[in-house]
PDB file of N, CA and C in Angstrom:
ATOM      1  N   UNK A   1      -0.572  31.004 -18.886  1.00  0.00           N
ATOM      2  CA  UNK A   1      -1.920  30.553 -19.180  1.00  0.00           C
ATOM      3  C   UNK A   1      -2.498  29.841 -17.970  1.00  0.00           C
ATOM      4  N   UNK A   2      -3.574  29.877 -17.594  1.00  0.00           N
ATOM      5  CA  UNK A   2      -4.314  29.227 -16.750  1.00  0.00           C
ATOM      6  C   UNK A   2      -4.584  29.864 -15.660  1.00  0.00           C
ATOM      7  N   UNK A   3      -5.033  29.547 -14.396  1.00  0.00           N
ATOM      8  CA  UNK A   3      -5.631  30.283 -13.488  1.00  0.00           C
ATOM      9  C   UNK A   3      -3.637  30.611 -12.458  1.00  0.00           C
ATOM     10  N   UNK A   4      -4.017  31.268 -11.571  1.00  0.00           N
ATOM     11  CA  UNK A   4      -3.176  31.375 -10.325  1.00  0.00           C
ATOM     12  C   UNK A   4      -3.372  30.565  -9.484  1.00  0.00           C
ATOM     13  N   UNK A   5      -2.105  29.806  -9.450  1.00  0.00           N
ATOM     14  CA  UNK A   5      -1.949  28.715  -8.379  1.00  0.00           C
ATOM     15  C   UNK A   5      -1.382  28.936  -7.438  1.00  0.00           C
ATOM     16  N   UNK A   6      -1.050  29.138  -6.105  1.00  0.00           N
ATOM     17  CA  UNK A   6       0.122  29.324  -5.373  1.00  0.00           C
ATOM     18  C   UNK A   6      -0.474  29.555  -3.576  1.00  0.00           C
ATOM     19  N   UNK A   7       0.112  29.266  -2.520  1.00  0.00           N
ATOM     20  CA  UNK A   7      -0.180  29.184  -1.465  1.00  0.00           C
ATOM     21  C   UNK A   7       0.298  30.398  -0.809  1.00  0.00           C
ATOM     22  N   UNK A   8       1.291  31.111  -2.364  1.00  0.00           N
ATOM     23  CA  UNK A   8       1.540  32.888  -1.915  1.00  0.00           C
ATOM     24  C   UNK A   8       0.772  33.447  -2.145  1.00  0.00           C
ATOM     25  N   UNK A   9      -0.472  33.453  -3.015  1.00  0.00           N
ATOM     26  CA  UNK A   9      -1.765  33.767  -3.491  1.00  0.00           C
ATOM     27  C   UNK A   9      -2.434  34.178  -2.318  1.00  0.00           C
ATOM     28  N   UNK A  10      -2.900  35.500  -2.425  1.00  0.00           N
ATOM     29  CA  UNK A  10      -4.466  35.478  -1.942  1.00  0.00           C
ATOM     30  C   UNK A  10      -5.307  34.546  -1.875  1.00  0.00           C
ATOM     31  N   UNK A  11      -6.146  34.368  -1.129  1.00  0.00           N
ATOM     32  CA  UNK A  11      -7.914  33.793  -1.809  1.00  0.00           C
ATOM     33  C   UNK A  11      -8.204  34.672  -2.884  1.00  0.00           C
ATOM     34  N   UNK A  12      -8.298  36.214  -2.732  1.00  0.00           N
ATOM     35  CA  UNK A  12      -8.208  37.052  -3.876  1.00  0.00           C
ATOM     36  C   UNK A  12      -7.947  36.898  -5.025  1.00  0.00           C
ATOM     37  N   UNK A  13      -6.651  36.663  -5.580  1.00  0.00           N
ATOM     38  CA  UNK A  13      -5.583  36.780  -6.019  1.00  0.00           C
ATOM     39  C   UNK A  13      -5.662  35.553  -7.241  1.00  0.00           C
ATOM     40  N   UNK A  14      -6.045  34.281  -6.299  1.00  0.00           N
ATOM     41  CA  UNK A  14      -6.183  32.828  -6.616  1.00  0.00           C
ATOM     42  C   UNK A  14      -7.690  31.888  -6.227  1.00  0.00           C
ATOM     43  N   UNK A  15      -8.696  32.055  -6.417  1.00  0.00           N
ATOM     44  CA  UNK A  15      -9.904  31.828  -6.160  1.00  0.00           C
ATOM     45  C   UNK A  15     -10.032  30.204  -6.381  1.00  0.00           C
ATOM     46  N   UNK A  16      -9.848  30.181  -7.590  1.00  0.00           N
ATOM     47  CA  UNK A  16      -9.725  28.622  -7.735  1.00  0.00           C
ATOM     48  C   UNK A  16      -8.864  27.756  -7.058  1.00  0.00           C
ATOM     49  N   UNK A  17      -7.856  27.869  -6.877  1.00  0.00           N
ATOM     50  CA  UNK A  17      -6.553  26.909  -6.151  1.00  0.00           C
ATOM     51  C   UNK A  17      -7.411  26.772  -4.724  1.00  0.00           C
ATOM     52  N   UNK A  18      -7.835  28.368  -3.943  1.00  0.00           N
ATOM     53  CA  UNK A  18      -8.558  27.825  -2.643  1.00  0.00           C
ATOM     54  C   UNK A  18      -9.601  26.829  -2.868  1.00  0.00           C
ATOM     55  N   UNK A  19     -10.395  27.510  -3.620  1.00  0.00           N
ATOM     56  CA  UNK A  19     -11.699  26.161  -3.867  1.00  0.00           C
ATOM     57  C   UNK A  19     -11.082  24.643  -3.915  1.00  0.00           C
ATOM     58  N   UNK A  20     -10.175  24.664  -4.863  1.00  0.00           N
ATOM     59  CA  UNK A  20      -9.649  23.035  -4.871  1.00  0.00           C
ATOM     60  C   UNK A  20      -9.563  22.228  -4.230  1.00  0.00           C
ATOM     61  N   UNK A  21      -8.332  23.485  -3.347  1.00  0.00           N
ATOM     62  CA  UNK A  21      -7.483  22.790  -1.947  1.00  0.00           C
ATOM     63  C   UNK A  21      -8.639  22.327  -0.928  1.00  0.00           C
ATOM     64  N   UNK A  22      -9.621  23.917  -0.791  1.00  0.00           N
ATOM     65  CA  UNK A  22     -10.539  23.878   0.541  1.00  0.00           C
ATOM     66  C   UNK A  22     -11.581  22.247  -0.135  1.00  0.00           C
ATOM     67  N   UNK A  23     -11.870  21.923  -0.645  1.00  0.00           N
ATOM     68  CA  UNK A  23     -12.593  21.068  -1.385  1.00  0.00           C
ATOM     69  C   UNK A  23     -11.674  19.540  -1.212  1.00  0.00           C
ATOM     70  N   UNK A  24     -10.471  19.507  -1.273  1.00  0.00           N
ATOM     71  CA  UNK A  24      -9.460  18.262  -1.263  1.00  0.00           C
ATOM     72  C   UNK A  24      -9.356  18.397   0.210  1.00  0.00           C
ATOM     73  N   UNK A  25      -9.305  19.367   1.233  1.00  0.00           N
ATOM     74  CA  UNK A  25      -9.412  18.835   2.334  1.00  0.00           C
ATOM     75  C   UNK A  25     -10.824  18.784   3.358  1.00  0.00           C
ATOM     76  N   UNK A  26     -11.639  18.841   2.525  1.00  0.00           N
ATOM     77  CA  UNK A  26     -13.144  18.652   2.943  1.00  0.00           C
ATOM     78  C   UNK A  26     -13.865  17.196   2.585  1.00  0.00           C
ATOM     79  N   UNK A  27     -13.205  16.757   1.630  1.00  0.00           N
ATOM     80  CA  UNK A  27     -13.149  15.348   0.944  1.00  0.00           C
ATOM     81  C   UNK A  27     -12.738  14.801   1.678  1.00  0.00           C
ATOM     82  N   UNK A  28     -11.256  14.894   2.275  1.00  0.00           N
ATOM     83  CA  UNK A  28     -10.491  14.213   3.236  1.00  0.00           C
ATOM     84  C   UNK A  28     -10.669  14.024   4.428  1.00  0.00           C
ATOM     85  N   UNK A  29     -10.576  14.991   5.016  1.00  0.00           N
ATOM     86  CA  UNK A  29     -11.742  15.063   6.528  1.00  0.00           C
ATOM     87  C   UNK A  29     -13.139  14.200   6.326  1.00  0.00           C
ATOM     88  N   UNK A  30     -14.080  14.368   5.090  1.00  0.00           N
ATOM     89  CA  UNK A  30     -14.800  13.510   5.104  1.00  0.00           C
ATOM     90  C   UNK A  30     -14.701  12.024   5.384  1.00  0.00           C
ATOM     91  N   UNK A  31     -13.870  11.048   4.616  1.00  0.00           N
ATOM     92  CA  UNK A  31     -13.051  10.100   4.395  1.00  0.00           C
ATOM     93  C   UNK A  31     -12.968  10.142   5.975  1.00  0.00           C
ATOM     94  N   UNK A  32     -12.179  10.493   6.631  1.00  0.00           N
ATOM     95  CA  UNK A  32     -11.114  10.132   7.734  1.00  0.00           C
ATOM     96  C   UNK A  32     -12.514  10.113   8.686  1.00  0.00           C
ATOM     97  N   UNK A  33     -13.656  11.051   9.015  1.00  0.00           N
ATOM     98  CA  UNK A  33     -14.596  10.567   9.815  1.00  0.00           C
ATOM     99  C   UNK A  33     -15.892   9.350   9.311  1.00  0.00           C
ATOM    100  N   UNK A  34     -15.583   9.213   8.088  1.00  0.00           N
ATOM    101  CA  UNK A  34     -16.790   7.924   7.804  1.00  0.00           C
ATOM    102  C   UNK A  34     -16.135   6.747   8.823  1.00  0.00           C
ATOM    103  N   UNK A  35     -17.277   5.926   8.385  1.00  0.00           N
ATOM    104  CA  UNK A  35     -17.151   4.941   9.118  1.00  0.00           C
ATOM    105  C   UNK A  35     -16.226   3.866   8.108  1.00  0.00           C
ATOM    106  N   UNK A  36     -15.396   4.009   6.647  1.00  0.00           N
ATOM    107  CA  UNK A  36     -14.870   3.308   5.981  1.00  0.00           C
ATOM    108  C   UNK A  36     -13.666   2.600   7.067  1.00  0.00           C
ATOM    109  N   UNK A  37     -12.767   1.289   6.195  1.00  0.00           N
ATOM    110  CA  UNK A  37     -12.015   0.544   6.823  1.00  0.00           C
ATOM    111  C   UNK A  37     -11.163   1.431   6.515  1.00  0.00           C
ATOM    112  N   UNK A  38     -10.300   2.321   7.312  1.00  0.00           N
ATOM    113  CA  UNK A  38      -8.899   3.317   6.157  1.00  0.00           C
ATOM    114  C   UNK A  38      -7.822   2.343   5.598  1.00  0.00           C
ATOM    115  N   UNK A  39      -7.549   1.137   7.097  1.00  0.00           N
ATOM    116  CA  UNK A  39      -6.187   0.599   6.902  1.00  0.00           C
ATOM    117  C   UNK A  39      -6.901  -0.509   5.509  1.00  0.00           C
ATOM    118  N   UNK A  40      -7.844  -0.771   5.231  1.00  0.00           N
ATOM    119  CA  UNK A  40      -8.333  -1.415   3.933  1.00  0.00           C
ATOM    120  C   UNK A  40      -8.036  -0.305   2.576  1.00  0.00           C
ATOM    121  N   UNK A  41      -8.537   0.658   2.987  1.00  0.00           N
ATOM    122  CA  UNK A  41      -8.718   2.251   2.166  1.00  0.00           C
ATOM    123  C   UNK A  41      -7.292   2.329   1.276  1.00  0.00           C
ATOM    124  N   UNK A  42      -5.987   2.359   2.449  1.00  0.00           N
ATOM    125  CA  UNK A  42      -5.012   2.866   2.311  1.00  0.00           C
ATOM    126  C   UNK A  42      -4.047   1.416   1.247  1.00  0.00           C
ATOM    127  N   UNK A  43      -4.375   0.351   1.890  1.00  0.00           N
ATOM    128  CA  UNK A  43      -3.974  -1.038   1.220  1.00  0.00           C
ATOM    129  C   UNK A  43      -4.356  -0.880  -0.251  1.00  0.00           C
ATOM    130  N   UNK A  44      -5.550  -0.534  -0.550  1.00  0.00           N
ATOM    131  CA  UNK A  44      -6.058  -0.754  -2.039  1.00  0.00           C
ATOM    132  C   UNK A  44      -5.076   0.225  -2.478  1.00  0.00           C
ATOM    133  N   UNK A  45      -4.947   1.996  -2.185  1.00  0.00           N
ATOM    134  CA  UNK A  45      -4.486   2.868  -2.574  1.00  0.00           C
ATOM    135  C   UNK A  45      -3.332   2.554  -3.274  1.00  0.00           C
ATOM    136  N   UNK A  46      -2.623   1.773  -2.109  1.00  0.00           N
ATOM    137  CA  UNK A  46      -1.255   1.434  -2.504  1.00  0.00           C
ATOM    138  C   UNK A  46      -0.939   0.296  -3.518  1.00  0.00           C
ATOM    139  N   UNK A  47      -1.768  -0.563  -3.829  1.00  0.00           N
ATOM    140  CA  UNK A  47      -2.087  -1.676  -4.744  1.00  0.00           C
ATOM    141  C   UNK A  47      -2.657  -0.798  -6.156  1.00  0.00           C
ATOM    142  N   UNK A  48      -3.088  -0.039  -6.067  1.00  0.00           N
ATOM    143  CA  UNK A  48      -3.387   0.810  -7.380  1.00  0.00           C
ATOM    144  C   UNK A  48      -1.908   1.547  -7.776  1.00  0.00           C
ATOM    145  N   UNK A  49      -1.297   2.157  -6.622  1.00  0.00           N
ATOM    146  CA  UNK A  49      -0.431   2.877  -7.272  1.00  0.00           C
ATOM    147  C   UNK A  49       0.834   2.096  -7.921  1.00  0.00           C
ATOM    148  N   UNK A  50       1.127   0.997  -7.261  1.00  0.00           N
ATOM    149  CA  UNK A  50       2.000  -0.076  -7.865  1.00  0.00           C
ATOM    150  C   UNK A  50       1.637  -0.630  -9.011  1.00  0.00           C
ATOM    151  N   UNK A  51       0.197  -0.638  -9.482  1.00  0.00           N
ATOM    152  CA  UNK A  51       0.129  -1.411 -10.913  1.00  0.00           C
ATOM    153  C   UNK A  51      -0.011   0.149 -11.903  1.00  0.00           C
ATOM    154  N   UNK A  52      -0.340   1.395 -11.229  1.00  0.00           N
ATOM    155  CA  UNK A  52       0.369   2.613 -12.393  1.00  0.00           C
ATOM    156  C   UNK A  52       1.832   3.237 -12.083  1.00  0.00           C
ATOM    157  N   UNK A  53       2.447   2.315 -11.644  1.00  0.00           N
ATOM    158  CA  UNK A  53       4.070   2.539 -11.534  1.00  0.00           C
ATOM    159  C   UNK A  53       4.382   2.434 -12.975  1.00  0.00           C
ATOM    160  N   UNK A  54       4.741   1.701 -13.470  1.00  0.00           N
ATOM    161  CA  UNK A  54       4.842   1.441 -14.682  1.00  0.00           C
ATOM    162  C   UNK A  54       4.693   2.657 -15.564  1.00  0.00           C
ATOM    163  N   UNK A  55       3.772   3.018 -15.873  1.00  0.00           N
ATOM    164  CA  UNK A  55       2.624   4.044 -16.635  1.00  0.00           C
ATOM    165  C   UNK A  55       3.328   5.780 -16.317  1.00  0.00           C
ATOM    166  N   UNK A  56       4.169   5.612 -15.018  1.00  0.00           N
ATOM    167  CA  UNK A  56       4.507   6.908 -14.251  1.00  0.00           C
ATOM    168  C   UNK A  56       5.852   6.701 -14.998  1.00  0.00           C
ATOM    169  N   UNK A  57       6.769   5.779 -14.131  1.00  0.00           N
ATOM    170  CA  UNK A  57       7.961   6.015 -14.801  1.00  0.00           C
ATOM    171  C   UNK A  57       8.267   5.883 -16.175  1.00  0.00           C
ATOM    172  N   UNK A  58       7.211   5.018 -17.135  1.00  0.00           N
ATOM    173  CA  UNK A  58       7.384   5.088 -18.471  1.00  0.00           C
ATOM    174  C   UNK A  58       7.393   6.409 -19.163  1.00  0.00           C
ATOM    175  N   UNK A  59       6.311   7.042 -18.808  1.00  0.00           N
ATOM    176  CA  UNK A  59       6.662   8.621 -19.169  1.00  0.00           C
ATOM    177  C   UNK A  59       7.307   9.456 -18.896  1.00  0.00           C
ATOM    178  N   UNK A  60       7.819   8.965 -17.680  1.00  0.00           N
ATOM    179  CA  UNK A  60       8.833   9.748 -17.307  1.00  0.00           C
ATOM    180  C   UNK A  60       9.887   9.931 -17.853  1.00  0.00           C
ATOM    181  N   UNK A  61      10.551   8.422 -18.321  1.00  0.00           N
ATOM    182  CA  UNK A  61      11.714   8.424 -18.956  1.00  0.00           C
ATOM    183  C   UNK A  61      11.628   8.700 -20.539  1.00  0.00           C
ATOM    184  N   UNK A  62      10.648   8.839 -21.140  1.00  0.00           N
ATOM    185  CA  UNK A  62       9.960   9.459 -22.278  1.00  0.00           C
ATOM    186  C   UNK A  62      10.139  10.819 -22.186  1.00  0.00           C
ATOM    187  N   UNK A  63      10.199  11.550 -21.291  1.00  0.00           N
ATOM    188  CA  UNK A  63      10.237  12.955 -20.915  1.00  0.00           C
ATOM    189  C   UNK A  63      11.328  13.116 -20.714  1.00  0.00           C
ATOM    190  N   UNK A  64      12.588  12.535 -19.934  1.00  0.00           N
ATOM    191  CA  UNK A  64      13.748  12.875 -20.163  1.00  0.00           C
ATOM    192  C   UNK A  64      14.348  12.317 -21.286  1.00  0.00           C
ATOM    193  N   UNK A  65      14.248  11.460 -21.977  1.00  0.00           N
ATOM    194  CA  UNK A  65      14.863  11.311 -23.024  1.00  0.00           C
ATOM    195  C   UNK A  65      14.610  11.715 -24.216  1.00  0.00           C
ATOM    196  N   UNK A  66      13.523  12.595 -24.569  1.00  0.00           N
ATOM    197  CA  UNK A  66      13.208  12.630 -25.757  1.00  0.00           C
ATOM    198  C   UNK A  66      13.582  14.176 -25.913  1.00  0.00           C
ATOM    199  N   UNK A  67      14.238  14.378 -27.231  1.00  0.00           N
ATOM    200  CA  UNK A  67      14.869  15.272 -27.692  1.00  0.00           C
ATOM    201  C   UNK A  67      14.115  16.532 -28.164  1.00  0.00           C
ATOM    202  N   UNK A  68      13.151  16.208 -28.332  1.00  0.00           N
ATOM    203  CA  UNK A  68      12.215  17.447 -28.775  1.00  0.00           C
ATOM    204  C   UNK A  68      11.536  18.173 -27.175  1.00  0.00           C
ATOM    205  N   UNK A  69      11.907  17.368 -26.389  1.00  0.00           N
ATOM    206  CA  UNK A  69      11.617  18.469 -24.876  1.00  0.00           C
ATOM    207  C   UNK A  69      12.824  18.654 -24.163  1.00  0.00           C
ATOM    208  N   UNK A  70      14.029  18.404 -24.273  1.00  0.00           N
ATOM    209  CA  UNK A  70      14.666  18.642 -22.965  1.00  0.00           C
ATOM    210  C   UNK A  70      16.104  19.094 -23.852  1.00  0.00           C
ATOM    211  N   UNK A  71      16.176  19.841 -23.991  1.00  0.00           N
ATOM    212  CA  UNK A  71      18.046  20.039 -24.660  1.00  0.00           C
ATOM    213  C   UNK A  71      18.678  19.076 -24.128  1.00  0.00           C
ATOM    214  N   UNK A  72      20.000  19.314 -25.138  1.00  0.00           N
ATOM    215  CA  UNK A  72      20.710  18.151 -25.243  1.00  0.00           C
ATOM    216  C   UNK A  72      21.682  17.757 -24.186  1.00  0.00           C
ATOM    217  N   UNK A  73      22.165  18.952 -23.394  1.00  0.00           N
ATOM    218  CA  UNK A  73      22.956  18.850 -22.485  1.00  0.00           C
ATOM    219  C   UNK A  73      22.069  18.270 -20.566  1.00  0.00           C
ATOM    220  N   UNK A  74      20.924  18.353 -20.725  1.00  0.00           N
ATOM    221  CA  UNK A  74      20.343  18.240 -19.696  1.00  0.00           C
ATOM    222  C   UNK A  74      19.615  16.933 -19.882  1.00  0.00           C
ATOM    223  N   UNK A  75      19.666  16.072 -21.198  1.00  0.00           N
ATOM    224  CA  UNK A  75      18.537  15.032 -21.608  1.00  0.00           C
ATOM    225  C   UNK A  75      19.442  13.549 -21.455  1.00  0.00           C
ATOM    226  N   UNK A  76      18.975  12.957 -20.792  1.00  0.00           N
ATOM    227  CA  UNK A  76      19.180  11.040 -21.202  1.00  0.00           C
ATOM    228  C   UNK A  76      19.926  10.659 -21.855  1.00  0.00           C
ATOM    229  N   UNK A  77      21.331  10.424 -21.808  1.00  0.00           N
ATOM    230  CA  UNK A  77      21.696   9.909 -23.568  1.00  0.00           C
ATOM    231  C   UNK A  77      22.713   8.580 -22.877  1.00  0.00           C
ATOM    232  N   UNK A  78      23.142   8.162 -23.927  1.00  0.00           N
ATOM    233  CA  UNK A  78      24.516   7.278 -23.441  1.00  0.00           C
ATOM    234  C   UNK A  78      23.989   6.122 -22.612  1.00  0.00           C
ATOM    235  N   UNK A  79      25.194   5.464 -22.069  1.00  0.00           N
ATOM    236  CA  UNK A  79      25.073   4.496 -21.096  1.00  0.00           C
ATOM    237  C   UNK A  79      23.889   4.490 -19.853  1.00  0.00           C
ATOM    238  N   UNK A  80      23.846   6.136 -19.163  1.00  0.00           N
ATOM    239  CA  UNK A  80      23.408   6.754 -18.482  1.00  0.00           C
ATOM    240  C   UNK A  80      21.556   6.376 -18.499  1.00  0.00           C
ATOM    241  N   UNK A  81      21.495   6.576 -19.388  1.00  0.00           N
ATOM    242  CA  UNK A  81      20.192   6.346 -20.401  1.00  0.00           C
ATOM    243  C   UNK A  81      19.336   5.249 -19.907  1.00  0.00           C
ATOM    244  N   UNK A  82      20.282   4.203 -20.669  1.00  0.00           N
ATOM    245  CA  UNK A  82      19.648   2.768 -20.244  1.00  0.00           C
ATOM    246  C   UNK A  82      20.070   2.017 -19.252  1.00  0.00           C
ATOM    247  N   UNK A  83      20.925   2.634 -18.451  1.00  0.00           N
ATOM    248  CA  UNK A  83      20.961   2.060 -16.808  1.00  0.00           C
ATOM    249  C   UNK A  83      19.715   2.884 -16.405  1.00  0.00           C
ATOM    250  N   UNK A  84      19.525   4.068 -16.432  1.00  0.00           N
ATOM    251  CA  UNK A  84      18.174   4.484 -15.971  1.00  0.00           C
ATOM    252  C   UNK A  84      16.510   3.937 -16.491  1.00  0.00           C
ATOM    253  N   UNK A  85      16.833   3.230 -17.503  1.00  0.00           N
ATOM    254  CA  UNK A  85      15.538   2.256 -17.872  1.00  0.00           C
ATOM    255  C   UNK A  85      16.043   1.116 -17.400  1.00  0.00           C
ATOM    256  N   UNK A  86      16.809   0.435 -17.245  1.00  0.00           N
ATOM    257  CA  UNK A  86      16.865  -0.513 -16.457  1.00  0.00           C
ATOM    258  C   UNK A  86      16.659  -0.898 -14.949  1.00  0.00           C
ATOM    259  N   UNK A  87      17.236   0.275 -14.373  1.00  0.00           N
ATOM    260  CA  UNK A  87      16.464   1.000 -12.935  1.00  0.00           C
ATOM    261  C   UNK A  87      14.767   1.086 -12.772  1.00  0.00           C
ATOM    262  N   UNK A  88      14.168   1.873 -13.834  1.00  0.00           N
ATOM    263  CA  UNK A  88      13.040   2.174 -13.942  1.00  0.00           C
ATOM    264  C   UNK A  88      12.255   0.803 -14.257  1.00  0.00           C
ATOM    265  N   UNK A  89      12.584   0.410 -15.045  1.00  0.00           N
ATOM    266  CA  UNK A  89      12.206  -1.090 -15.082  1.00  0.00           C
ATOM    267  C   UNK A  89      12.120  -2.048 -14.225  1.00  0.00           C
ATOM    268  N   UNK A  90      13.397  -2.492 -13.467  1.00  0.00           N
ATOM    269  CA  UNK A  90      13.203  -3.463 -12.395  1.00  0.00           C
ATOM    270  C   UNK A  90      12.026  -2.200 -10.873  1.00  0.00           C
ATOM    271  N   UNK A  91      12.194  -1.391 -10.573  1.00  0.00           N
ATOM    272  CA  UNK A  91      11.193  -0.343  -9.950  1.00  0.00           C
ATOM    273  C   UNK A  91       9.831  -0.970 -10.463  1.00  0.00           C
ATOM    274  N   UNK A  92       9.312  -0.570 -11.570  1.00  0.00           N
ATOM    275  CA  UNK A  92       8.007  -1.025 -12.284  1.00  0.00           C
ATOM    276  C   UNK A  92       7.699  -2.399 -11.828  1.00  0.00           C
ATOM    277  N   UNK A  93       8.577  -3.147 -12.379  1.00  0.00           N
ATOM    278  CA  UNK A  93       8.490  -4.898 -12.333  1.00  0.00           C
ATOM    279  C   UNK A  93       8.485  -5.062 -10.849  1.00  0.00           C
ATOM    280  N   UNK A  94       8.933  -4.932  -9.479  1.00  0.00           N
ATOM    281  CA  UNK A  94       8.712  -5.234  -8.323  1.00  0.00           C
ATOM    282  C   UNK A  94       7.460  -4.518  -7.750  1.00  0.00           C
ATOM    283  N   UNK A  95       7.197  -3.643  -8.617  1.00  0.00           N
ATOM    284  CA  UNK A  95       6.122  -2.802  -7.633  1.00  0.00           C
ATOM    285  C   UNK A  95       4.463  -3.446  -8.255  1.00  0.00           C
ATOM    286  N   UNK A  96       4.648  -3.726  -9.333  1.00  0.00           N
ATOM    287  CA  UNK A  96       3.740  -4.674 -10.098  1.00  0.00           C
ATOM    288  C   UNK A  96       3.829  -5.984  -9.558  1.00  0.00           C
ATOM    289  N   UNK A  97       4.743  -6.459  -9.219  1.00  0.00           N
ATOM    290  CA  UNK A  97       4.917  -8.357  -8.569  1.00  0.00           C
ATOM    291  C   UNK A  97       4.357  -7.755  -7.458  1.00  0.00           C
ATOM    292  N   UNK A  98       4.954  -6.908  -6.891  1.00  0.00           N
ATOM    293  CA  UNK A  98       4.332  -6.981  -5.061  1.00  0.00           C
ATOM    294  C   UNK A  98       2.732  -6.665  -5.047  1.00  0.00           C
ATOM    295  N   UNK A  99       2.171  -5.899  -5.762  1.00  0.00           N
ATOM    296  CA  UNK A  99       0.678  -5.766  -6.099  1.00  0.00           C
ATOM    297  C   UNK A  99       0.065  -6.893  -6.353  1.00  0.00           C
ATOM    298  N   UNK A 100       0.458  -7.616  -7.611  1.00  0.00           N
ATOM    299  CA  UNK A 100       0.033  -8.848  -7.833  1.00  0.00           C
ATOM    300  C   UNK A 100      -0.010  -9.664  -6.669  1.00  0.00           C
ATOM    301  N   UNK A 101       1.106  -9.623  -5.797  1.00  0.00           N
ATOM    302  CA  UNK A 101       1.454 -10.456  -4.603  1.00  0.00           C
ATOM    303  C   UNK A 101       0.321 -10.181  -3.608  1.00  0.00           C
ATOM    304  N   UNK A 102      -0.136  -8.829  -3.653  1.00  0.00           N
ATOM    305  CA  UNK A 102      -1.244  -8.694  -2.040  1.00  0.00           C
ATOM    306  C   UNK A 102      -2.173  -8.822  -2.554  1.00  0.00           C
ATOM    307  N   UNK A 103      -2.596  -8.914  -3.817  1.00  0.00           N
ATOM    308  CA  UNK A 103      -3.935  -8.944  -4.490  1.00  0.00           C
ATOM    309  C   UNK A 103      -4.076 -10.758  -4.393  1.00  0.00           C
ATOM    310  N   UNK A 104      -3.170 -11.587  -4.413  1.00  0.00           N
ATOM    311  CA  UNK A 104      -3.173 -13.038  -4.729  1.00  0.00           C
ATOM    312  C   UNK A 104      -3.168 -13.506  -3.569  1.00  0.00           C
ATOM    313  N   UNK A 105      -2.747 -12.743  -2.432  1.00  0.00           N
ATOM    314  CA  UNK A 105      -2.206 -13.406  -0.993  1.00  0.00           C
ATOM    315  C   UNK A 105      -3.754 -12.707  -0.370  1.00  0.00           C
ATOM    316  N   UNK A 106      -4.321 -12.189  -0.713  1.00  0.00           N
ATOM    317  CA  UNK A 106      -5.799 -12.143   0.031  1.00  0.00           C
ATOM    318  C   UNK A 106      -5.462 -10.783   0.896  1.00  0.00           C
ATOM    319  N   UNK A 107      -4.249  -9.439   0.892  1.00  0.00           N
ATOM    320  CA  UNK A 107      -3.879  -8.993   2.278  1.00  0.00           C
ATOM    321  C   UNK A 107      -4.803  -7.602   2.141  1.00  0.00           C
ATOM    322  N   UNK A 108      -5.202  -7.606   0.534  1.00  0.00           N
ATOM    323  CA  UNK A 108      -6.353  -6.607  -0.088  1.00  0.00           C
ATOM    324  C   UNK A 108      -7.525  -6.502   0.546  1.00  0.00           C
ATOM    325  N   UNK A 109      -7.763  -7.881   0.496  1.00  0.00           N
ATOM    326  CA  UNK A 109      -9.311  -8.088   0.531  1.00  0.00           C
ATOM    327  C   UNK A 109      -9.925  -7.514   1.929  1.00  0.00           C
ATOM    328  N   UNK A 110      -9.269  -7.577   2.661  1.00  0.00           N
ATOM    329  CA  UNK A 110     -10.284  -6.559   4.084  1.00  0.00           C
ATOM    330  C   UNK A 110     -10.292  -8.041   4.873  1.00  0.00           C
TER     331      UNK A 110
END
C-alpha cells in the first residue's frame, strides 16, 4: 500500500519520494543560505529532541514488548525486558535533565 519509495526508483517509477526528497533538500539549502543563527538553529534542535526522547523510546519499548506485534521468540520478556526499560529510562531522564539544563543555563537562548 502506498506510493513507491526507494532511491532504486526511477523519478518514473517513484514521483512522489523525488518530490519529497527534492523539496527536503531545497528547504535545507534554503535554511543553510538564510541569514538564520544555525549554531542557535542546531542548539534548539537538539533541546527539542531531548525533551521527545522520552516519547521515542517509550514507544519503542511498547513496540518491542507488546505481544500482539512482535512474536514471542523475537519480543521483550524476562529480566531482559526491564533492564531495557531501565536503560531506556535513565537515556530519557538524562536527555530531559540536560535539556532542562541548557534551557535554565541560558546556552539556548542565542
Amino acid at each position: 500500500a502506498g506510493y513507491s519509495h526507494s532511491l532504486e526508483n526511477s523519478p518514473r517509477s517513484a514521483p512522489w519520494f523525488y518530490v519529497t526528497f527534492g523539496l527536503c533538500v531545497f528547504i535545507g539549502v534554503g535554511i543553510c543560505l538564510s541569514p538564520a543563527n544555525l549554531v542557535l538553529l542546531n542548539i534548539v534542535i537538539q533541546v527539542m529532541n531531548a525533551f521527545l526522547l522520552p516519547v521515542v523510546l517509550g514507544l519503542l519499548f511498547l513496540l518491542a514488548a507488546d505481544p500482539r506485534i512482535l512474536p514471542e521468540e523475537v519480543r521483550l520478556a524476562g529480566w531482559y525486558k526491564w533492564f531495557c526499560l531501565g536503560v531506556f529510562t535513565a537515556c530519557a531522564g538524562i536527555g530531559v535533565a540536560g535539556g532542562v539544563w541548557g534551557l535554565a543555563s541560558g546556552n539556548a537562548s542565542g
